[in-house]
C-alpha atoms as a PDB file:
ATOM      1  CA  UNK A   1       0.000   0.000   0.000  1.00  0.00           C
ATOM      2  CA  UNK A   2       1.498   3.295  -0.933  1.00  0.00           C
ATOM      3  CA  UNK A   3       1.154   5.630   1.837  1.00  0.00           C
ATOM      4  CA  UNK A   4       1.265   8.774  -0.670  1.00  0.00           C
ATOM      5  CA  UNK A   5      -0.633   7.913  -3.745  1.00  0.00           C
ATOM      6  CA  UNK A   6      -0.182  10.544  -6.862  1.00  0.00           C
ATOM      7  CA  UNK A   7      -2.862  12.271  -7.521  1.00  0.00           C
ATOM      8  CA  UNK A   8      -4.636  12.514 -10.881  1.00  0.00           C
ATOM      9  CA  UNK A   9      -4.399  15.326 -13.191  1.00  0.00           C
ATOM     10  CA  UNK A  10      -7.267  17.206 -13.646  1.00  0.00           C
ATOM     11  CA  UNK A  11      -6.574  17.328 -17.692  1.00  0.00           C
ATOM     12  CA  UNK A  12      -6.455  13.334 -18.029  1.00  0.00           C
ATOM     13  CA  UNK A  13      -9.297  11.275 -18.462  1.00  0.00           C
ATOM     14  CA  UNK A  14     -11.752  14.241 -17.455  1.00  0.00           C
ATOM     15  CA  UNK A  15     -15.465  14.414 -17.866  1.00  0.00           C
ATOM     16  CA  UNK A  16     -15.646  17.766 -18.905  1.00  0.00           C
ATOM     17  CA  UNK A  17     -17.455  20.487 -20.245  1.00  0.00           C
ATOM     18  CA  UNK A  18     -15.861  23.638 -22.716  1.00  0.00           C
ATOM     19  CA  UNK A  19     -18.182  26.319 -23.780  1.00  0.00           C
ATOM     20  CA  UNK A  20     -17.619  27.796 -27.188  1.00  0.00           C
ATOM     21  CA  UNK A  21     -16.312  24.704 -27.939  1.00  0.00           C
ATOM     22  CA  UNK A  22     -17.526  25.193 -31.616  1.00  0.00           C
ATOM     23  CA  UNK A  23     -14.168  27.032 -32.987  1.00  0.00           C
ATOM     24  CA  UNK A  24     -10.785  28.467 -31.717  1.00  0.00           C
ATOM     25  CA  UNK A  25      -9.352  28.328 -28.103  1.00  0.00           C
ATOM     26  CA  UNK A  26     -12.216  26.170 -27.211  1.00  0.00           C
ATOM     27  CA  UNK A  27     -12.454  23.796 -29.942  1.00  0.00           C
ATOM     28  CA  UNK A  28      -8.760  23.050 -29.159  1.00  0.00           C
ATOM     29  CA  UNK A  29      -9.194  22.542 -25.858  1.00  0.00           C
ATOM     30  CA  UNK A  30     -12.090  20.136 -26.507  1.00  0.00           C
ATOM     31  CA  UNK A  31     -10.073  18.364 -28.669  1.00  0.00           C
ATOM     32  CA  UNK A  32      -6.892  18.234 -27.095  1.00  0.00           C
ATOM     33  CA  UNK A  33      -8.791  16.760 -23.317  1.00  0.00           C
ATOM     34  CA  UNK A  34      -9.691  13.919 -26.106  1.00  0.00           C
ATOM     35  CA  UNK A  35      -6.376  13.272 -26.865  1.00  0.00           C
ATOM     36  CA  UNK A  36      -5.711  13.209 -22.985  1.00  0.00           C
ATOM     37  CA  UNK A  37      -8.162  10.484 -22.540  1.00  0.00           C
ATOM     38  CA  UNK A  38     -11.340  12.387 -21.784  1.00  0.00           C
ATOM     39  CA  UNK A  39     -15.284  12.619 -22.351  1.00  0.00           C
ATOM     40  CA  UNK A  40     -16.514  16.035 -23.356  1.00  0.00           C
ATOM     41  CA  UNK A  41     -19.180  18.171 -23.830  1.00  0.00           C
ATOM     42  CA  UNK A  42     -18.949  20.506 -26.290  1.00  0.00           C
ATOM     43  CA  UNK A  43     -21.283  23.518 -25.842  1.00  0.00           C
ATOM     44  CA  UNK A  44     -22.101  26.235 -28.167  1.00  0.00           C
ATOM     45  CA  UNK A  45     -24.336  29.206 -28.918  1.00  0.00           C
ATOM     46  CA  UNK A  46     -23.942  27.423 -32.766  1.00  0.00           C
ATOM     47  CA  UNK A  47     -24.991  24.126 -32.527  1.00  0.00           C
ATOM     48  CA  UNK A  48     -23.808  22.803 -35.996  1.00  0.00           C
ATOM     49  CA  UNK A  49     -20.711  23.850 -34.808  1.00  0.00           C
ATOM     50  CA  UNK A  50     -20.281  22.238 -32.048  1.00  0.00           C
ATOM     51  CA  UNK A  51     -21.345  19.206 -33.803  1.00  0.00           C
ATOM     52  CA  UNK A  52     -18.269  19.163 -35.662  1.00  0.00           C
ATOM     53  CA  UNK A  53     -15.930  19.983 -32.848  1.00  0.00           C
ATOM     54  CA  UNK A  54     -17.911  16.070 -31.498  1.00  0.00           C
ATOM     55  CA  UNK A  55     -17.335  14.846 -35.067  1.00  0.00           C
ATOM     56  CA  UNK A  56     -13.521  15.674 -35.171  1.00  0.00           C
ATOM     57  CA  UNK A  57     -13.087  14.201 -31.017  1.00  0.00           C
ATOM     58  CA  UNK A  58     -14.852  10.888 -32.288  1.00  0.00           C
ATOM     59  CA  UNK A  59     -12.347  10.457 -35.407  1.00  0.00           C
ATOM     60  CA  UNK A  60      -9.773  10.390 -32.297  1.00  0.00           C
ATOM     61  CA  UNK A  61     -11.758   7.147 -30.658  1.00  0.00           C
ATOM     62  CA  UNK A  62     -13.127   9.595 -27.669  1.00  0.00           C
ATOM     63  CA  UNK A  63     -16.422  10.342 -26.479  1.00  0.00           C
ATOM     64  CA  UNK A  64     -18.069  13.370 -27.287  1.00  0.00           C
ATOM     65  CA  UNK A  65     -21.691  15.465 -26.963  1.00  0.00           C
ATOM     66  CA  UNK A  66     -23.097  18.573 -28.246  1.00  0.00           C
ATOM     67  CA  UNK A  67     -25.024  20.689 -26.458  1.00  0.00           C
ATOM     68  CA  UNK A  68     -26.686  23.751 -27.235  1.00  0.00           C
ATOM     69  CA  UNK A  69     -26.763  26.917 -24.813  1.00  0.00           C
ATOM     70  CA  UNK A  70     -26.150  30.393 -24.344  1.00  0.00           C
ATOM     71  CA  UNK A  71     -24.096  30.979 -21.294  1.00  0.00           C
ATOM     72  CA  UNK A  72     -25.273  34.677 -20.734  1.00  0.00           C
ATOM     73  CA  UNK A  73     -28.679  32.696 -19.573  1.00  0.00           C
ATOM     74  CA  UNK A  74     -27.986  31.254 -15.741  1.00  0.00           C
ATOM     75  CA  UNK A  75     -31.257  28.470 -16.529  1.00  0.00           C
ATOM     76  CA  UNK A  76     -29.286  27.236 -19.856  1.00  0.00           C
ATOM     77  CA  UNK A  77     -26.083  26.885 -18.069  1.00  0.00           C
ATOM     78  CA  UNK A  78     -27.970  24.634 -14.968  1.00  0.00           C
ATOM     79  CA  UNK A  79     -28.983  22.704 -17.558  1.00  0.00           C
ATOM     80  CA  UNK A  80     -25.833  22.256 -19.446  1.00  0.00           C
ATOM     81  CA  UNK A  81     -24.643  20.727 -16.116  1.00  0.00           C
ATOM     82  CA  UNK A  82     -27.847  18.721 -16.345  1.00  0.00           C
ATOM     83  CA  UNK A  83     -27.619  17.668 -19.594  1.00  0.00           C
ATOM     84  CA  UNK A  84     -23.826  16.907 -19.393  1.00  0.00           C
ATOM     85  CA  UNK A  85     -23.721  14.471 -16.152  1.00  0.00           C
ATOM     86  CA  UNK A  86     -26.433  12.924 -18.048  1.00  0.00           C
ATOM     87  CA  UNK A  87     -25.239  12.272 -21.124  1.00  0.00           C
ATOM     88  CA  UNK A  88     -21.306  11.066 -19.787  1.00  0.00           C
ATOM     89  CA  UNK A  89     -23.138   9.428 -16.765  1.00  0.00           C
ATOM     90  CA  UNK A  90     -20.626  10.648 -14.720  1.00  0.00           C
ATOM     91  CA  UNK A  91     -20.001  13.780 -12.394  1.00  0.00           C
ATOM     92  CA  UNK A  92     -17.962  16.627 -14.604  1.00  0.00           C
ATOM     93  CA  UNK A  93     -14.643  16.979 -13.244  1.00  0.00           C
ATOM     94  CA  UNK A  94     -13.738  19.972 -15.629  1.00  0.00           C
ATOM     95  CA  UNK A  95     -15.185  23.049 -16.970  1.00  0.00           C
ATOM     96  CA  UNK A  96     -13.503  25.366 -19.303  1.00  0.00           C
ATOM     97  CA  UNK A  97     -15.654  28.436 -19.584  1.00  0.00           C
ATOM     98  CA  UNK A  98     -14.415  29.390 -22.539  1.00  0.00           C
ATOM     99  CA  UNK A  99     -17.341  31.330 -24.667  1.00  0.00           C
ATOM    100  CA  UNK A 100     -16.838  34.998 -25.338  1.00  0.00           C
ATOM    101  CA  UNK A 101     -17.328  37.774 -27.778  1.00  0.00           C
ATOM    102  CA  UNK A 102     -15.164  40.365 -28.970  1.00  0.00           C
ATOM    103  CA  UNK A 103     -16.412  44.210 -28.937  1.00  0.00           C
ATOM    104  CA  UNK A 104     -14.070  47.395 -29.522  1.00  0.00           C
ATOM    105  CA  UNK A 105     -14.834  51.198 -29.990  1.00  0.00           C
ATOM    106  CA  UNK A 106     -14.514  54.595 -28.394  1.00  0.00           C
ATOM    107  CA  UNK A 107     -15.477  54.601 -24.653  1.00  0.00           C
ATOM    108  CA  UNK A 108     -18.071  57.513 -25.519  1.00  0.00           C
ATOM    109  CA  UNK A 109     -19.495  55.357 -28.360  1.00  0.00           C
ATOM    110  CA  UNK A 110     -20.444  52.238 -26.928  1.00  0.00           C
ATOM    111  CA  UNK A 111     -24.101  52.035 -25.521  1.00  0.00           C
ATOM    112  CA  UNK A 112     -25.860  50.514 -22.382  1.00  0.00           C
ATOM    113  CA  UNK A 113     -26.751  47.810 -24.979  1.00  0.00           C
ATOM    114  CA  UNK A 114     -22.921  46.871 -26.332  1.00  0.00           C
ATOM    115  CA  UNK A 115     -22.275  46.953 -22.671  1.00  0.00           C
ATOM    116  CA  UNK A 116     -25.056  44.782 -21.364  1.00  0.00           C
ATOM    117  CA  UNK A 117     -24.170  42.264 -24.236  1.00  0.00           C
ATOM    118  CA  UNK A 118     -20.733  42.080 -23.847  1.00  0.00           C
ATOM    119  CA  UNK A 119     -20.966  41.473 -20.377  1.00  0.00           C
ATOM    120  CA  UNK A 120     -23.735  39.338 -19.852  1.00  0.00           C
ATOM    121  CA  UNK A 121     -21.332  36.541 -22.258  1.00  0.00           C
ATOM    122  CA  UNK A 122     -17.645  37.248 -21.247  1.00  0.00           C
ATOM    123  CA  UNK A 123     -18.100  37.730 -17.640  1.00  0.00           C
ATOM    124  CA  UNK A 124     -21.619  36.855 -16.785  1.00  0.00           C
ATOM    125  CA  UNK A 125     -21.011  33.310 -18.726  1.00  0.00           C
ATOM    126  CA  UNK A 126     -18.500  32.843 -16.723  1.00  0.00           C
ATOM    127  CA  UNK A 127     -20.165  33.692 -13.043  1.00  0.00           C
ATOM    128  CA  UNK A 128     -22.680  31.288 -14.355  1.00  0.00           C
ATOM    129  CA  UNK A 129     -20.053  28.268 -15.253  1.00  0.00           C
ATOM    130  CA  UNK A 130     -18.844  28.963 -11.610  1.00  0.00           C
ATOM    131  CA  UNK A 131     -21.772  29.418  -9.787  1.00  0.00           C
ATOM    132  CA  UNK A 132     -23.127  26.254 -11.387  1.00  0.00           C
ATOM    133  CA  UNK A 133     -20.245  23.709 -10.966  1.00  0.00           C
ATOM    134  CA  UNK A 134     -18.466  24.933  -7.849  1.00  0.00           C
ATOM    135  CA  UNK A 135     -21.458  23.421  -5.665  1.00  0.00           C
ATOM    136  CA  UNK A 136     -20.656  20.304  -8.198  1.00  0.00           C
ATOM    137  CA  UNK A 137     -17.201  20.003  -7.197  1.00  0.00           C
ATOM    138  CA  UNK A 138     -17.521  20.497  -3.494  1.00  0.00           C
ATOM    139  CA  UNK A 139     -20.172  17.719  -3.260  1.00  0.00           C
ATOM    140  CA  UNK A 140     -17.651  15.609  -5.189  1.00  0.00           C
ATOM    141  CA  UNK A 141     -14.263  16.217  -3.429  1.00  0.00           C
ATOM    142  CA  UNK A 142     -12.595  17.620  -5.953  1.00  0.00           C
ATOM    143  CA  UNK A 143     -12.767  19.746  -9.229  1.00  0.00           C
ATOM    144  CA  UNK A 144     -10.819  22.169 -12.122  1.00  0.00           C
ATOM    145  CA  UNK A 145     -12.171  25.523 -13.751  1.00  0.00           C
ATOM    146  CA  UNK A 146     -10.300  27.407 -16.127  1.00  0.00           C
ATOM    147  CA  UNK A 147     -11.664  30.731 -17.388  1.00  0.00           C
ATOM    148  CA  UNK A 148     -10.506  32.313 -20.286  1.00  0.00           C
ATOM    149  CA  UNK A 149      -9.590  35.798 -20.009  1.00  0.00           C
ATOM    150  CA  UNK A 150      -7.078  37.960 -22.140  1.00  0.00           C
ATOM    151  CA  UNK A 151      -3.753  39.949 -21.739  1.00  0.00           C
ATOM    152  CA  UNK A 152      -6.732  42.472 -22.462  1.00  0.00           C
ATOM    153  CA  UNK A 153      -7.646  42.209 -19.307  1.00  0.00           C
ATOM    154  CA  UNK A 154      -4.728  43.883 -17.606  1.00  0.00           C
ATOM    155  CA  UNK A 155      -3.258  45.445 -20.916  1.00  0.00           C
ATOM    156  CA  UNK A 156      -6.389  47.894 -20.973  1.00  0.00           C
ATOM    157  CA  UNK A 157      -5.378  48.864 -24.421  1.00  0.00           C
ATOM    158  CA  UNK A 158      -7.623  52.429 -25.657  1.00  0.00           C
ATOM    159  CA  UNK A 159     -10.586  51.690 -27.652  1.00  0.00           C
ATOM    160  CA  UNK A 160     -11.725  48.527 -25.926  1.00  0.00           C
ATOM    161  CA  UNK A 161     -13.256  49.295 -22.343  1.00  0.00           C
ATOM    162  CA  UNK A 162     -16.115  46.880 -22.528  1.00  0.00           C
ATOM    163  CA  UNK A 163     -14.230  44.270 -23.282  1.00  0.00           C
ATOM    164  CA  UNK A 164     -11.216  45.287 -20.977  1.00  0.00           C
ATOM    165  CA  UNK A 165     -13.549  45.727 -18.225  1.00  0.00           C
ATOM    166  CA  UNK A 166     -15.072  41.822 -19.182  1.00  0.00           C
ATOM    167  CA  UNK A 167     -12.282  40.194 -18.617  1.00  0.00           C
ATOM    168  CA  UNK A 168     -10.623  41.639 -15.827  1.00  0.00           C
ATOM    169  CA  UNK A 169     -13.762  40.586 -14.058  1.00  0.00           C
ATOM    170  CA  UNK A 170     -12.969  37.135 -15.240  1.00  0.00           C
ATOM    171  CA  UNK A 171      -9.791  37.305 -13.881  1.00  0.00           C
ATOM    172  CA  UNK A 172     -10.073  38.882 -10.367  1.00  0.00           C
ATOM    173  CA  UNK A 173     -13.010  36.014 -10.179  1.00  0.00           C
ATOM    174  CA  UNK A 174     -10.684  33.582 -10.931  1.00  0.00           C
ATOM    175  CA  UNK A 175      -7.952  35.066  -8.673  1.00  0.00           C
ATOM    176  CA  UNK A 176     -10.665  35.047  -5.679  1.00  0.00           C
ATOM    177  CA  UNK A 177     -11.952  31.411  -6.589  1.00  0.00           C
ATOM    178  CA  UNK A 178      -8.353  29.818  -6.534  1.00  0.00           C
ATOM    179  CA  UNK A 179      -7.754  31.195  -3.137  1.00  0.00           C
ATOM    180  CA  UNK A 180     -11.032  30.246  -1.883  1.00  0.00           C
ATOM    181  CA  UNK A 181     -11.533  26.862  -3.584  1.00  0.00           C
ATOM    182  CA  UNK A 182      -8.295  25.558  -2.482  1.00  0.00           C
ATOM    183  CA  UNK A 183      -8.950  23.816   0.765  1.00  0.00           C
ATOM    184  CA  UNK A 184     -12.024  21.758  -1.342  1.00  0.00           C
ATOM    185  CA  UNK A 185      -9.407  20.307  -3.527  1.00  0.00           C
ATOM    186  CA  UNK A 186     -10.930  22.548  -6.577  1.00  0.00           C
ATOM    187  CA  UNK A 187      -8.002  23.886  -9.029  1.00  0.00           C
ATOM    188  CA  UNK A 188      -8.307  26.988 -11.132  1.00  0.00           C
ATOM    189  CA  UNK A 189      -6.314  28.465 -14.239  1.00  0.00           C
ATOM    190  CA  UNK A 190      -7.392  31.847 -15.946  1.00  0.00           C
ATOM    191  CA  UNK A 191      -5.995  31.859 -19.699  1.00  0.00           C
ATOM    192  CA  UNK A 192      -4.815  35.454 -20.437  1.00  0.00           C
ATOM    193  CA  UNK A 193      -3.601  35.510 -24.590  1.00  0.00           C
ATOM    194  CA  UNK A 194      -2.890  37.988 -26.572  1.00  0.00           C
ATOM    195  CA  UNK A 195      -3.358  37.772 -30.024  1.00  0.00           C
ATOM    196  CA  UNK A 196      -4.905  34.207 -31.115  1.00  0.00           C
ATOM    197  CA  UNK A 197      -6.003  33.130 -34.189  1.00  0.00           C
ATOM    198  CA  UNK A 198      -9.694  32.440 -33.617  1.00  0.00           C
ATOM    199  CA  UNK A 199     -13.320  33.745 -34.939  1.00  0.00           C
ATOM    200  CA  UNK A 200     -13.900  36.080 -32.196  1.00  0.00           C
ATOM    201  CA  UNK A 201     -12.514  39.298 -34.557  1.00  0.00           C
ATOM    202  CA  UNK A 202     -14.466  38.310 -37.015  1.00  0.00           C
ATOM    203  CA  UNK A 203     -17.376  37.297 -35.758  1.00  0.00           C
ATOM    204  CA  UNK A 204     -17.229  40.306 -32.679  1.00  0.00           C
ATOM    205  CA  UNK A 205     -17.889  44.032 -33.051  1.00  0.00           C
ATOM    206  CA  UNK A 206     -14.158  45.341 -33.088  1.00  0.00           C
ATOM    207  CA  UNK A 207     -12.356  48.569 -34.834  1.00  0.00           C
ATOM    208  CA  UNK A 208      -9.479  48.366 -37.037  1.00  0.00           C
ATOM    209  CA  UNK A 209     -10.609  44.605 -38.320  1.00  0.00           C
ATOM    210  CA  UNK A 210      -8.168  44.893 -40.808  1.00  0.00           C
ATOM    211  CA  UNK A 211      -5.204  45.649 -39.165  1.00  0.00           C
ATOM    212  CA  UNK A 212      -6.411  43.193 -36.078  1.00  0.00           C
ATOM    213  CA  UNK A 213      -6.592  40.544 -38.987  1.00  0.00           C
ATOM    214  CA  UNK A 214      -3.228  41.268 -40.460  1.00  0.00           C
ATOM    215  CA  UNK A 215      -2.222  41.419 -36.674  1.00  0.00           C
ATOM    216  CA  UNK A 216      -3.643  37.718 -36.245  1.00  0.00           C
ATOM    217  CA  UNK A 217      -1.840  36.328 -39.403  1.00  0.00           C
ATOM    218  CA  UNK A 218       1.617  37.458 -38.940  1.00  0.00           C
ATOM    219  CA  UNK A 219       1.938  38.754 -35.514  1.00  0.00           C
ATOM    220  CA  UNK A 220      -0.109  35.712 -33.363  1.00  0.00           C
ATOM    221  CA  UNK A 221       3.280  34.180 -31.943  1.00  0.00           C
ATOM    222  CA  UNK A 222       1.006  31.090 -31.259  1.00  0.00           C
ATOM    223  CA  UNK A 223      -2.369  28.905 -32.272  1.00  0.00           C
ATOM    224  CA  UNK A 224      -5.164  28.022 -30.576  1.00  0.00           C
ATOM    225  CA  UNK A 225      -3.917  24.460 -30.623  1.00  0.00           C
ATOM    226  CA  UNK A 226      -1.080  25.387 -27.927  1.00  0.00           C
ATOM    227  CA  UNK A 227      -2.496  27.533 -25.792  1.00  0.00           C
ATOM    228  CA  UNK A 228      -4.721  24.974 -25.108  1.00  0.00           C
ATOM    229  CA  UNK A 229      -2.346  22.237 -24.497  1.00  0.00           C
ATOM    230  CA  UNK A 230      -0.334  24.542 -22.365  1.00  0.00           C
ATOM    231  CA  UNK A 231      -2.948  26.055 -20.338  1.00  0.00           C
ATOM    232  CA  UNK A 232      -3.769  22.202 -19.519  1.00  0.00           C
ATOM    233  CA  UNK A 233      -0.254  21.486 -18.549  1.00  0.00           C
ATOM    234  CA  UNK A 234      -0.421  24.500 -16.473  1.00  0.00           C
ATOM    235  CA  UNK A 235      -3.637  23.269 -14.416  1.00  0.00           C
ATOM    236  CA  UNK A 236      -2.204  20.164 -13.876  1.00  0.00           C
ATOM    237  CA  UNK A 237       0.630  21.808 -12.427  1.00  0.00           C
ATOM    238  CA  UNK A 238      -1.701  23.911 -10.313  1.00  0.00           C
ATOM    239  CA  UNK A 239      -0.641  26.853 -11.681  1.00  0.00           C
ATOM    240  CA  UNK A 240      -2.929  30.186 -11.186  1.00  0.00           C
ATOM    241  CA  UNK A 241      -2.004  32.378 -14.525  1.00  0.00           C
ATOM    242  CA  UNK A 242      -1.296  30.740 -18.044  1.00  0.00           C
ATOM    243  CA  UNK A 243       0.406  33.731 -20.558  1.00  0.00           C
ATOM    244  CA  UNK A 244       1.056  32.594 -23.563  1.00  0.00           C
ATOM    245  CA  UNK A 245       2.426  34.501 -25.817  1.00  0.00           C
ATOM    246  CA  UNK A 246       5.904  36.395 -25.434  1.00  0.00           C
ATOM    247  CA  UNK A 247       4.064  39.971 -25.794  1.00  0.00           C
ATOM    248  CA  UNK A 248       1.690  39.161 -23.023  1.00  0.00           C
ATOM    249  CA  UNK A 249       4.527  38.230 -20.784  1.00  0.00           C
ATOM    250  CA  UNK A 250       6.036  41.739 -21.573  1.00  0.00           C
ATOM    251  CA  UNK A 251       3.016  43.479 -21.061  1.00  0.00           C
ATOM    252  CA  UNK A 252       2.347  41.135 -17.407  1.00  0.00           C
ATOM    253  CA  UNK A 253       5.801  42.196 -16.126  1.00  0.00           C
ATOM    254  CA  UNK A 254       5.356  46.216 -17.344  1.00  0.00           C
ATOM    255  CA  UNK A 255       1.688  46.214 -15.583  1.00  0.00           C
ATOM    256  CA  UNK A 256       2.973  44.905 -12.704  1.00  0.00           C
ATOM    257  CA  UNK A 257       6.443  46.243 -11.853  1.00  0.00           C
ATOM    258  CA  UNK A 258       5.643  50.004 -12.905  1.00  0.00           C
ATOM    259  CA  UNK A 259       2.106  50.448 -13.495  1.00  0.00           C
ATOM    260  CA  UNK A 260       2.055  54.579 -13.612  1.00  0.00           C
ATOM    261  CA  UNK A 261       4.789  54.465 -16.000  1.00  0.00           C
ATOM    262  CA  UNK A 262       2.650  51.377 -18.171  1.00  0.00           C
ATOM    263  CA  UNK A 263      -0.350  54.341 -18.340  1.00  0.00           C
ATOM    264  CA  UNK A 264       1.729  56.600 -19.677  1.00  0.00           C
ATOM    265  CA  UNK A 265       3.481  54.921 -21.882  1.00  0.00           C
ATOM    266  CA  UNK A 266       0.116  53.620 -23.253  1.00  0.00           C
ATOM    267  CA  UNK A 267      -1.617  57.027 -23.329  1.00  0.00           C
ATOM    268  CA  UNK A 268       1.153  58.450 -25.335  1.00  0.00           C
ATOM    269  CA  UNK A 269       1.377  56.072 -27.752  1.00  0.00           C
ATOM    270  CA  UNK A 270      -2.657  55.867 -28.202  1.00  0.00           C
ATOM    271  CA  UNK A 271      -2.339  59.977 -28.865  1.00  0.00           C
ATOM    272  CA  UNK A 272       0.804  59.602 -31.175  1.00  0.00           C
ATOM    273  CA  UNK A 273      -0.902  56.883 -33.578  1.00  0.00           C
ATOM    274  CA  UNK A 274      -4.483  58.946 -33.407  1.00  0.00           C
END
């Protein structure tokens, strides 16, 4: 009898569930807990889509469901859970609350409506995932969440304040839920990329589309495929923060080790290119 027995990783042989998991970041993550041994549930907003995401994890010899919801609804998200423990007749040891949108323009020129939208799926989705499995988790012993944020969420780059504000609600959330989850054996990563090559530019209300898609072509440093793997790595290793991308790193460190001269620095430049 071993008297200290390893403990599992969260990211192998999971029973989980990955919103947005039509396309991009979440799509790869679906995919890649496949390759890792694992049942999933792939949610979307698009249903056909996440169809295919199921089609592409069963050509790998895994298990796979689609389920339709919106995750800016709290009753469609209770019954994703529903649906999902059904479906892989198991508890779900993993949710990746991954579904967002994308939404740029001038602070004075968004409206109560691009606000309410934008937040009721980047950071009320996510309240939802967490408010819904957390109880889930505690019952069972044990758990993993990672939300996926942005670089945008510290970066706070001019011209995108409703998103900005979105996720750095998803990642003080995540930043309170790792400290207090902790002692129930509950693990939580927030994903915070830069740059990714995904849908959400084109499918999102965002300025300067064409530079941002230029941007995504040449200037990514990454794909979808390994930020998911390493985000997954990172859980397993119980790590809080996975940042991706060499420019989000830069940005992290500036942010954090001389944030008055970051503002500047960003205000200035914002003036110079306008």
């Amino acid at each position: 009898m071993k008297l200290f027995a390893k403990k599992p990783k969260p990211s192998q042989k999971a029973f989980a569930v990955v919103t947005g998991a039509g396309s991009g970041i979440g799509r790869s993550f679906a995919l890649e807990l496949a390759k890792r041994g694992g049942t999933v549930v792939c949610s979307d907003i698009n249903l056909d889509a996440a169809n295919e995401t199921v089609s592409l994890i069963e050509q790998l010899g895994q298990k796979a469901f689609a389920i339709q919801c919106d995750v800016s609804k709290a009753e469609q998200v209770t019954q994703l859970a529903e649906q999902a423990e059904q479906v892989m007749q198991n508890p779900v040891t993993l949710v990746i609350n991954n579904a967002g949108i994308g939404l740029g323009g001038k602070f004075d020129e968004m409206t109560t409506e691009d606000w309410q939208w934008c937040m009721d799926v980047n950071l009320w989705g996510v309240i939802h995932g967490c408010r819904t499995f957390v109880p889930k988790f505690k019952q069972l012993g044990h758990g993993a969440i990672i939300n996926v944020a942005s670089a945008a969420s510290y970066t706070a780059a001019p011209e995108m304040a409703v998103y900005n504000v979105s996720k750095a609600g998803v990642r003080a959330l995540s930043e309170t839920l790792s400290a207090e989850l902790r002692k129930f054996n509950i693990k939580v990563n927030v994903l915070c990329p830069t740059l990714v090559p995904t849908n959400i530019i084109k499918n999102g209300k965002v300025p300067h589309k064409g530079i941002l898609d230029y941007a995504l072509t040449n200037l990514a440093f990454t794909t979808s495929d390994k930020v998911a793997k390493l985000t997954l790595n990172r859980l397993d290793k119980d790590q809080l923060y996975t940042i991706p991308q060499i420019d989000a790193k830069l940005f992290w460190l500036m942010k954090r080790t001389a944030p008055n001269l970051y503002a500047k620095f960003l205000g200035n430049s914002y003036r110079f290119m306008k």
